[in-house]
C-alpha atoms as a PDB file:
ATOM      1  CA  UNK A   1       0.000   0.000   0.000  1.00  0.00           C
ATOM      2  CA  UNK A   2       1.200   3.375  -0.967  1.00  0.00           C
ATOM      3  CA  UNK A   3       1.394   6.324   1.169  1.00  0.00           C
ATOM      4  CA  UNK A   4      -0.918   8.403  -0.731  1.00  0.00           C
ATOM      5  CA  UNK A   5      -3.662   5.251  -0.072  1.00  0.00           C
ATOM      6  CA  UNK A   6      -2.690   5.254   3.202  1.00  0.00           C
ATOM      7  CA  UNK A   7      -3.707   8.584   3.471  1.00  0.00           C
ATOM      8  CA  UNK A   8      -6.876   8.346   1.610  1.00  0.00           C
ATOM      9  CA  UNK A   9      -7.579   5.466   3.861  1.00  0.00           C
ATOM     10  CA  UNK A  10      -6.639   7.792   6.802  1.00  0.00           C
ATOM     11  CA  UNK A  11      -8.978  10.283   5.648  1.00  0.00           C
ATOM     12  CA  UNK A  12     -11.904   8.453   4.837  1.00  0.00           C
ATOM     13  CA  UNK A  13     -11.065   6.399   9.034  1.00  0.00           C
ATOM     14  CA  UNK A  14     -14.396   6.270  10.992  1.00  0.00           C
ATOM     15  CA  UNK A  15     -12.800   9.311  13.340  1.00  0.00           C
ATOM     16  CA  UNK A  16     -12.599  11.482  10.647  1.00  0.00           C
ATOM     17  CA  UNK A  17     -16.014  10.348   8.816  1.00  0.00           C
ATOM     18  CA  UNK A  18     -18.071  11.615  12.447  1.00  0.00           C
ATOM     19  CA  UNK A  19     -15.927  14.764  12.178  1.00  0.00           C
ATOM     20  CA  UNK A  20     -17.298  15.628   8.516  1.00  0.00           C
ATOM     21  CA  UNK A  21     -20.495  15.080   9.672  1.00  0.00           C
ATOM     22  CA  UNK A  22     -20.555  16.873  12.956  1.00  0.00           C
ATOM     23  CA  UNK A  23     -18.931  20.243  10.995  1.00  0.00           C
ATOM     24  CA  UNK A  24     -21.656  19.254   8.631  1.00  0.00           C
ATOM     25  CA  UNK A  25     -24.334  19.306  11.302  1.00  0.00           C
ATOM     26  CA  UNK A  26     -23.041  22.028  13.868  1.00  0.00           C
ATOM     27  CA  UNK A  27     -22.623  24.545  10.756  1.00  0.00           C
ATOM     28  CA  UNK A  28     -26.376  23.350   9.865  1.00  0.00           C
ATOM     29  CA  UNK A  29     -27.759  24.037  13.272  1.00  0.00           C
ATOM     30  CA  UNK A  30     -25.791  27.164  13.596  1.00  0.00           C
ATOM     31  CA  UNK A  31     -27.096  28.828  10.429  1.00  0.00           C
ATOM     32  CA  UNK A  32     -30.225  27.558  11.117  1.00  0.00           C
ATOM     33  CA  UNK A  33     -30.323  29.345  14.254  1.00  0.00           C
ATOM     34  CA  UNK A  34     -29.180  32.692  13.774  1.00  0.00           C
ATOM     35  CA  UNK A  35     -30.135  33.018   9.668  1.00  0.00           C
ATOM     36  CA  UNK A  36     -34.278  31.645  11.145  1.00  0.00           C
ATOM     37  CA  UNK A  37     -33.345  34.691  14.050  1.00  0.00           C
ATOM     38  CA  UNK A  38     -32.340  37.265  11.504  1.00  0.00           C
ATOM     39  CA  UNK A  39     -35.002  36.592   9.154  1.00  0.00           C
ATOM     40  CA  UNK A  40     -37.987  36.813  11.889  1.00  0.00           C
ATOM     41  CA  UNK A  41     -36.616  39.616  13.163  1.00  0.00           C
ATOM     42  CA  UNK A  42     -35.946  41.642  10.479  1.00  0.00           C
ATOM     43  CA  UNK A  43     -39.670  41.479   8.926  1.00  0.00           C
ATOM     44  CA  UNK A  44     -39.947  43.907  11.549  1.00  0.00           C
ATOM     45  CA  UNK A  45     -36.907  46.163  10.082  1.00  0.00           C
ATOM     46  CA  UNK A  46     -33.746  46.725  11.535  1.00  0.00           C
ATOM     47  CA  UNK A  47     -33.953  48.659  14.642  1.00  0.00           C
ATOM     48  CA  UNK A  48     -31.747  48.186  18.398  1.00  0.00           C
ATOM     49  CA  UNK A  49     -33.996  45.202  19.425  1.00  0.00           C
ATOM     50  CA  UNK A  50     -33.478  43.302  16.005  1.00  0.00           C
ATOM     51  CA  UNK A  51     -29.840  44.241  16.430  1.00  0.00           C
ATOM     52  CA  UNK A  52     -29.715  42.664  20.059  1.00  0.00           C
ATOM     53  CA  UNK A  53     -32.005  39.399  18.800  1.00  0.00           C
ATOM     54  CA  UNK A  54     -29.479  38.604  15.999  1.00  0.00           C
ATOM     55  CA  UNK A  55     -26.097  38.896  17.951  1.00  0.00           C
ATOM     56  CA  UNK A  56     -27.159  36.662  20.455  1.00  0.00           C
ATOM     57  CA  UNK A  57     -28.880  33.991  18.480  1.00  0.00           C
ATOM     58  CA  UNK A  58     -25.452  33.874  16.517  1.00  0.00           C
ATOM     59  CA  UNK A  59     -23.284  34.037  19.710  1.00  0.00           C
ATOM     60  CA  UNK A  60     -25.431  31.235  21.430  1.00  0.00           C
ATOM     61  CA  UNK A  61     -25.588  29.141  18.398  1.00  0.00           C
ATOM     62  CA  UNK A  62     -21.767  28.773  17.915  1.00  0.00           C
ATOM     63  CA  UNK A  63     -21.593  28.554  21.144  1.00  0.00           C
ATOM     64  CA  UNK A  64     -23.445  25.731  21.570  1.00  0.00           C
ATOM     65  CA  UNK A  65     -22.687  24.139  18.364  1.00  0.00           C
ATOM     66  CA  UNK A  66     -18.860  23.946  19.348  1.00  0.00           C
ATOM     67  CA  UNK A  67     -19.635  22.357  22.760  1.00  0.00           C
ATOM     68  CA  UNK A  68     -21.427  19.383  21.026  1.00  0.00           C
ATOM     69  CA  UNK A  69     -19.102  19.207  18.116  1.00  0.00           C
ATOM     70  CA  UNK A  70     -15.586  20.157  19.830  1.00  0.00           C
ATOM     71  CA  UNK A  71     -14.575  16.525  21.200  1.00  0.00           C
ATOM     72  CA  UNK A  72     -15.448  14.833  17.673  1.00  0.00           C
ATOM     73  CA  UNK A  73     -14.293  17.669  14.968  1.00  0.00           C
ATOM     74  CA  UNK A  74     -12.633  20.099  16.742  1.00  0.00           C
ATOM     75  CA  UNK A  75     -15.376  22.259  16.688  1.00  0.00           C
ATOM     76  CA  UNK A  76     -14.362  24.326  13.996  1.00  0.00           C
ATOM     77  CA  UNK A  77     -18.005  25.646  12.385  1.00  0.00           C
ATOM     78  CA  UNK A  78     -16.634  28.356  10.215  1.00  0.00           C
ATOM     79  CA  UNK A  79     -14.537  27.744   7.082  1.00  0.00           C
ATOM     80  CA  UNK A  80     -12.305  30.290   7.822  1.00  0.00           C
ATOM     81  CA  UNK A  81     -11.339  28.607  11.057  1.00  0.00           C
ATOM     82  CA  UNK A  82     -10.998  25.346   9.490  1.00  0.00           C
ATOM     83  CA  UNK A  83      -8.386  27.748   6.844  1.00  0.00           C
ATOM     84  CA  UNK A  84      -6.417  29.193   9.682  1.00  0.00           C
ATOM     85  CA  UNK A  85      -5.833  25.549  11.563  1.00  0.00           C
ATOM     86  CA  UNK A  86      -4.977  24.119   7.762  1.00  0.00           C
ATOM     87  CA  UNK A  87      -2.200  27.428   7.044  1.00  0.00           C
ATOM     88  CA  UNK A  88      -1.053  26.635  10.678  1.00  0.00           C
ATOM     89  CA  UNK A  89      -0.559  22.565  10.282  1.00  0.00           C
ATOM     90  CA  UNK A  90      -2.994  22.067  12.514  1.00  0.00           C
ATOM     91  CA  UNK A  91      -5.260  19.746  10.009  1.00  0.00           C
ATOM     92  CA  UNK A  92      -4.380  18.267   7.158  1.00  0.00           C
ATOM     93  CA  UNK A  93      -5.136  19.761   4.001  1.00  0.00           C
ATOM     94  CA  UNK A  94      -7.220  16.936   2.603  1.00  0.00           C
ATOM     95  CA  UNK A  95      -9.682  16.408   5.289  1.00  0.00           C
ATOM     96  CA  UNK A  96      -9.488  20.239   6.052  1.00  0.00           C
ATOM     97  CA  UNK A  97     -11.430  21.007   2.224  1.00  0.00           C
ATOM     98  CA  UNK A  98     -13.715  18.290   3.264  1.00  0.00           C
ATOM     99  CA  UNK A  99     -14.576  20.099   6.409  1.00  0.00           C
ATOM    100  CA  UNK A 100     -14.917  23.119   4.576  1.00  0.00           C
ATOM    101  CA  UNK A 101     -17.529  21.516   1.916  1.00  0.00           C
ATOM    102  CA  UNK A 102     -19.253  20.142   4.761  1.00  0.00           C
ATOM    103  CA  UNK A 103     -19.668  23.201   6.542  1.00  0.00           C
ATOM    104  CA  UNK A 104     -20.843  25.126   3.103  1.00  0.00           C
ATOM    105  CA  UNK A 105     -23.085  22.275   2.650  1.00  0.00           C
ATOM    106  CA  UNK A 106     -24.411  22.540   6.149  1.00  0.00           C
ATOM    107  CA  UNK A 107     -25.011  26.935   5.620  1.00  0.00           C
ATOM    108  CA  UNK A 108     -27.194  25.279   2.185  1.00  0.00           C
ATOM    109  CA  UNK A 109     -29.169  23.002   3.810  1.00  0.00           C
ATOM    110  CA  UNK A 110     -30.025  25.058   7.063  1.00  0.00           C
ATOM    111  CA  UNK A 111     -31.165  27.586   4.351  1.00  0.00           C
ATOM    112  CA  UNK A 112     -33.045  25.489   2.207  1.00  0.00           C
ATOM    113  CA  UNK A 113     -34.713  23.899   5.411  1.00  0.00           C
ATOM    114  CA  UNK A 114     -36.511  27.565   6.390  1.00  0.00           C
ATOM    115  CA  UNK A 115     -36.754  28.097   2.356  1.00  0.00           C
ATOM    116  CA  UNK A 116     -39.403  25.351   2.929  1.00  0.00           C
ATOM    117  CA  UNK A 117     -40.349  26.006   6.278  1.00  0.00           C
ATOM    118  CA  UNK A 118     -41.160  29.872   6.114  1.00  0.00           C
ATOM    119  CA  UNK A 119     -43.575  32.116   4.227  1.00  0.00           C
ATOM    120  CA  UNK A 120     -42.057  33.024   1.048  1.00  0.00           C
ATOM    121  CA  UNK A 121     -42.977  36.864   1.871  1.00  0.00           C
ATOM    122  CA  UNK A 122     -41.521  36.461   5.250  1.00  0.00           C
ATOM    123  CA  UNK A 123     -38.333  35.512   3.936  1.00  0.00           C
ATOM    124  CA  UNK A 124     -37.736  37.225   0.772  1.00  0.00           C
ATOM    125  CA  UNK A 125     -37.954  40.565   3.129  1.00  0.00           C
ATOM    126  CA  UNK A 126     -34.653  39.472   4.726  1.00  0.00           C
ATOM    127  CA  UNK A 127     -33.569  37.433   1.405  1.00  0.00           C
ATOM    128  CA  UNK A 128     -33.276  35.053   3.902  1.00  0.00           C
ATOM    129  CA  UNK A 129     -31.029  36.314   5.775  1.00  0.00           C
ATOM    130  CA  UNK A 130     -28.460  37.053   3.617  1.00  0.00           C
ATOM    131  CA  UNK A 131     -25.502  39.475   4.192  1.00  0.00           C
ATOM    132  CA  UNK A 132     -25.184  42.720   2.286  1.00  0.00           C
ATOM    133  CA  UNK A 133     -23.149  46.038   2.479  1.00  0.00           C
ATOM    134  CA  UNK A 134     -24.664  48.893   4.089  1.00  0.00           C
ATOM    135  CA  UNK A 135     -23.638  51.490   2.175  1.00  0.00           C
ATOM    136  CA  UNK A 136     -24.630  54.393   4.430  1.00  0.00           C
ATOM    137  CA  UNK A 137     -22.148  52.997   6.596  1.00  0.00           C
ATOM    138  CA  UNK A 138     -19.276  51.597   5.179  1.00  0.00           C
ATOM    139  CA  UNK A 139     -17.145  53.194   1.899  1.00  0.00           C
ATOM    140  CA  UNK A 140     -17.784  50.627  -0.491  1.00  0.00           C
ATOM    141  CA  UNK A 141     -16.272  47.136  -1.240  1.00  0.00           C
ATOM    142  CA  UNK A 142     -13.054  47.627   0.667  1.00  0.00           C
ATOM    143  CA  UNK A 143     -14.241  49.407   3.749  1.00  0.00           C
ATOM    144  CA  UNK A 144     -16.322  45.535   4.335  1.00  0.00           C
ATOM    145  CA  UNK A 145     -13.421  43.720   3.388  1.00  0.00           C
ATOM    146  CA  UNK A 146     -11.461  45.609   5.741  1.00  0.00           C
ATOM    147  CA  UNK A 147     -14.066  44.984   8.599  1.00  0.00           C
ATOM    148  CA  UNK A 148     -14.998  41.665   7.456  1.00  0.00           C
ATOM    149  CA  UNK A 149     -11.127  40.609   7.672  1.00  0.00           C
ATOM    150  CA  UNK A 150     -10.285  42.371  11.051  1.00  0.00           C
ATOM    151  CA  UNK A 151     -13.332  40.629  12.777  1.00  0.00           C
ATOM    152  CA  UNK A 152     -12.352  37.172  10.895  1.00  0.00           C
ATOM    153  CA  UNK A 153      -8.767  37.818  12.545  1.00  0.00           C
ATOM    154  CA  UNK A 154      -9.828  38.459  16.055  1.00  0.00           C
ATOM    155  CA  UNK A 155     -12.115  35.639  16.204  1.00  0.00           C
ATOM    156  CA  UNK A 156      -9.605  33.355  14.957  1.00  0.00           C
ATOM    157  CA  UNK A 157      -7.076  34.874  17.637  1.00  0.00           C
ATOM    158  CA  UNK A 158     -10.178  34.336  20.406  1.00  0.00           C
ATOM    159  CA  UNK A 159     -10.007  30.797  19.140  1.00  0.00           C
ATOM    160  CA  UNK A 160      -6.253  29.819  19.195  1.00  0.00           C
ATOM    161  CA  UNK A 161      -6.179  31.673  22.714  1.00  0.00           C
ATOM    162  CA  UNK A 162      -8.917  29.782  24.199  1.00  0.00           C
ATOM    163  CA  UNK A 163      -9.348  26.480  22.282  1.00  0.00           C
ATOM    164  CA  UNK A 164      -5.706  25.801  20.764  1.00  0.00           C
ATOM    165  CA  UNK A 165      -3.334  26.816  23.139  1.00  0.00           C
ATOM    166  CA  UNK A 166      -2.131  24.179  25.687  1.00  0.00           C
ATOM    167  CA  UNK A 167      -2.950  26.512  28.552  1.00  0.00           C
ATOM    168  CA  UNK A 168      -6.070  26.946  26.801  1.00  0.00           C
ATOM    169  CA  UNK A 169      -9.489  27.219  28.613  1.00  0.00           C
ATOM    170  CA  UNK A 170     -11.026  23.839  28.358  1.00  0.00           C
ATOM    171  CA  UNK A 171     -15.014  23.221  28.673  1.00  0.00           C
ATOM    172  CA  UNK A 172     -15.544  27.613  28.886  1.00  0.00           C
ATOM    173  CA  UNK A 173     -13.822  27.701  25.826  1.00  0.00           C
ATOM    174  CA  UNK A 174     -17.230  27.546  23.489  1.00  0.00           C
ATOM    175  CA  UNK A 175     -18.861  30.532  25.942  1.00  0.00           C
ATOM    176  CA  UNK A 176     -16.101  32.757  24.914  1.00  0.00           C
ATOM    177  CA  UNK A 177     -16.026  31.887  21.469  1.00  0.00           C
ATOM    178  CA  UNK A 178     -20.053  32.156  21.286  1.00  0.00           C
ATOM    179  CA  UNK A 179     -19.534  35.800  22.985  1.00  0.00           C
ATOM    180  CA  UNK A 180     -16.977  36.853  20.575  1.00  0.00           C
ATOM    181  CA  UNK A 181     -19.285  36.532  18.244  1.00  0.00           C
ATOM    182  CA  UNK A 182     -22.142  38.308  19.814  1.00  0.00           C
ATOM    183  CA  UNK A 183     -19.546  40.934  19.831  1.00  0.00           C
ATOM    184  CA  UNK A 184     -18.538  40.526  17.036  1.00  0.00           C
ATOM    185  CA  UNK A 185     -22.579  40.892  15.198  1.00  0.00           C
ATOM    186  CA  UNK A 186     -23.545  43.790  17.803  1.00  0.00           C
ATOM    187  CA  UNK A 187     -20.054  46.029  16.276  1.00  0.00           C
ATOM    188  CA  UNK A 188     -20.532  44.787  12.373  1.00  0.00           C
ATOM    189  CA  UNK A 189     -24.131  43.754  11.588  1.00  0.00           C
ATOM    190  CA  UNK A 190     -25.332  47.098  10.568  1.00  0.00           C
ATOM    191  CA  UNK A 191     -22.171  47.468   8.619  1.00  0.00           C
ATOM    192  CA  UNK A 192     -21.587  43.922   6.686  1.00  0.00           C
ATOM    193  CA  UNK A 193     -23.808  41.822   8.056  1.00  0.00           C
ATOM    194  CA  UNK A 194     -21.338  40.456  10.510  1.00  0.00           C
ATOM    195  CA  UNK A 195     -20.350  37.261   8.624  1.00  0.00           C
ATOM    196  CA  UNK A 196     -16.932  36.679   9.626  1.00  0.00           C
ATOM    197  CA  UNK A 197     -17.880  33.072   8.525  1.00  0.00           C
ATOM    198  CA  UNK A 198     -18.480  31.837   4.936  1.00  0.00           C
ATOM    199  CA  UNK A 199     -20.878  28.599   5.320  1.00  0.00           C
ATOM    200  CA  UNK A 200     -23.206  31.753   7.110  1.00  0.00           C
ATOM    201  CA  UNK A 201     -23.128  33.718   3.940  1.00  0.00           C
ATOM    202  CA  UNK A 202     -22.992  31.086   1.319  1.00  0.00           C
ATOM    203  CA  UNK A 203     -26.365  29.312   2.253  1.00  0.00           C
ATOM    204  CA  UNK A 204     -28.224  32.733   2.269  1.00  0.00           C
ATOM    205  CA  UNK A 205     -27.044  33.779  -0.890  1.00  0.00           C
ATOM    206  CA  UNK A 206     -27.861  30.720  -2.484  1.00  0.00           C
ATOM    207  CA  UNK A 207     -30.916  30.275  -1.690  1.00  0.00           C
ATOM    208  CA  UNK A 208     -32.049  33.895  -2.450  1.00  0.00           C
ATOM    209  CA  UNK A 209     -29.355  34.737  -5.605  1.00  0.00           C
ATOM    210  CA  UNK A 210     -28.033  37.743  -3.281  1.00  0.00           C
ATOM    211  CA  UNK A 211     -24.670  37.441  -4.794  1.00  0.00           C
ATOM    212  CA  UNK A 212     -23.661  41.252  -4.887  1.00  0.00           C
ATOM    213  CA  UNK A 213     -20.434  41.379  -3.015  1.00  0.00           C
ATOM    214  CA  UNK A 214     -20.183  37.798  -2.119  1.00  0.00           C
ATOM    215  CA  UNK A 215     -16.499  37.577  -2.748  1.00  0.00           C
ATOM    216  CA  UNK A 216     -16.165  39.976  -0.259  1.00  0.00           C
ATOM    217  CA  UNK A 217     -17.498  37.488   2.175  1.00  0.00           C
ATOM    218  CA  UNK A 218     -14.702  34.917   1.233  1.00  0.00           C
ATOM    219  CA  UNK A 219     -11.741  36.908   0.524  1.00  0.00           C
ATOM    220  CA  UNK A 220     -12.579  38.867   3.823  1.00  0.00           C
ATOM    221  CA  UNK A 221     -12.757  35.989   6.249  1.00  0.00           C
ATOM    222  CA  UNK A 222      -9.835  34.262   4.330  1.00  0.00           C
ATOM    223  CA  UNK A 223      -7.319  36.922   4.956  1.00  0.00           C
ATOM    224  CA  UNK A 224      -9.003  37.328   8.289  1.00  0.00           C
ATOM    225  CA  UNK A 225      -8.153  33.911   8.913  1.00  0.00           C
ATOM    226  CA  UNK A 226      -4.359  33.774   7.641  1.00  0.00           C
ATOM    227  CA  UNK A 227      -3.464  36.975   9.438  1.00  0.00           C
ATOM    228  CA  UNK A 228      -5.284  35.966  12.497  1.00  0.00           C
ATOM    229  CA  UNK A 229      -3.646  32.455  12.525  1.00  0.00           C
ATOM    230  CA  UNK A 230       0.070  33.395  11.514  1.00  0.00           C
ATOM    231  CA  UNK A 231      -0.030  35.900  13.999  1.00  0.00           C
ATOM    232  CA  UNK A 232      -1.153  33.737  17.140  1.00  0.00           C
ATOM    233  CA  UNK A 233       0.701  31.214  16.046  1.00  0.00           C
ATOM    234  CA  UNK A 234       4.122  32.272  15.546  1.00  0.00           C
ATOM    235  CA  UNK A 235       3.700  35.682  17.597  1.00  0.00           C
ATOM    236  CA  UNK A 236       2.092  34.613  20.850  1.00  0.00           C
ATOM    237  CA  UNK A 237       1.101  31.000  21.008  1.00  0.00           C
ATOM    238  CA  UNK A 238       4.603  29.057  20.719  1.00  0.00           C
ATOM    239  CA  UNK A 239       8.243  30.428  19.334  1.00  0.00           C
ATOM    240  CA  UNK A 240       8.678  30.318  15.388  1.00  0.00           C
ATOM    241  CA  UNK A 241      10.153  26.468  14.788  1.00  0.00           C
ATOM    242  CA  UNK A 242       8.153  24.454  17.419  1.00  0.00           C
ATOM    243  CA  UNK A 243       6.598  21.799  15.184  1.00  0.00           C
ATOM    244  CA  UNK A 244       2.267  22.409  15.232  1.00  0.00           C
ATOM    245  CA  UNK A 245       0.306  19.584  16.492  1.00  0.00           C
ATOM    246  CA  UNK A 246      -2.847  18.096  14.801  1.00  0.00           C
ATOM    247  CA  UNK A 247      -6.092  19.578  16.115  1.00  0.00           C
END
């Protein structure tokens, strides 16, 4: 056997199968959550209340979905998380893209589920719930890119402190990260949206064809994600040299 089979037959184990599908069903519940918050909410129009309704169904929903998902996947629920641990040899390229189509594949699903479950009017008033530029707000394209990469960056930062680091914080680890990104959504929603995670955007924007500055949404979070992940990693979590362990 060849060590390129072995590692197909390494990535296709039983461990790594349940973590595919927990990303797969974590990022499902997530954007189920806080996209079925946003879109009730926002029928109503976008006022301090809606504001306070979507940051918390987003920060409780990741929080929650990374406590039932952390022991078997990692916990990862964001593509540009699963980037940053992949750019800092933390998971293995090849079962690293196949948590990222899971997780996009989890945003579609949760999507199509209140698609189906919802009144049509209800959610085409929110394009069910997905992200767009506020122009009033934000100067164009790259003043969301900018935000959408510096938020990407400090939750990715949050993550490594809490979650990755040996010293890290153990079972509160989730809490924090699920605060972060109530933070996160109460600074940014009125401004991009507050993505910060592509699986949260993709679904949406399927779903309703609201594709106007979608690559902002990846290329945002993806830098977010490299600089956020170099940095920890060879800045504060460990000297440059010490050898990265698997997550």
């Amino acid at each position: 056997m060849t060590a390129d089979q072995m590692g197909v037959e390494e990535m296709m184990s039983p461990a790594y199968m349940r973590a595919y599908v927990a990303e797969f069903l974590g990022t499902m519940l997530f954007v189920l959550i806080g996209t079925g918050a946003a879109i009730i909410v926002l029928t109503g129009g976008f006022d301090a209340a809606a504001l306070i309704a979507i940051a918390i169904a987003h920060g409780l929903g990741i929080a929650i979905m990374v406590y039932m998902t952390a022991k078997i996947s990692g916990g990862h629920i964001n593509p540009a998380v699963t980037f940053a641990m992949i750019v800092t040899q933390r998971i293995k390229p090849a079962p690293g893209f196949i948590y990222i189509v899971a997780q996009l594949l989890g945003g579609v699903v949760a999507t199509s589920l209140l698609y189906l479950a919802l009144n049509n009017d209800i959610g085409n008033l929110s394009n069910f719930g997905a992200h767009g530029i506020n122009g009033d707000i934000v100067d164009g394209d790259g003043g969301a890119l900018l935000i959408e990469m510096i938020l990407t960056a400090v939750l990715v930062m949050v993550i490594f402190s809490v979650a990755v680091a040996k010293d890290n914080w153990g079972n509160v680890a989730p809490l924090i990260i699920g605060l972060t990104v109530m933070a996160i959504h109460f600074v940014a929603v009125g401004m991009t949206g507050a993505s910060v995670n592509p699986a949260r955007t993709f679904g949406p924007a399927l779903i309703s064809n609201s594709f106007d500055s979608f690559w902002i949404y990846i290329i945002g979070p993806a830098l977010g994600a490299l600089v956020g992940g170099l940095l920890y990693q060879f800045v504060f979590l460990q000297p440059i040299g010490d050898k990265a362990e698997d997550s």
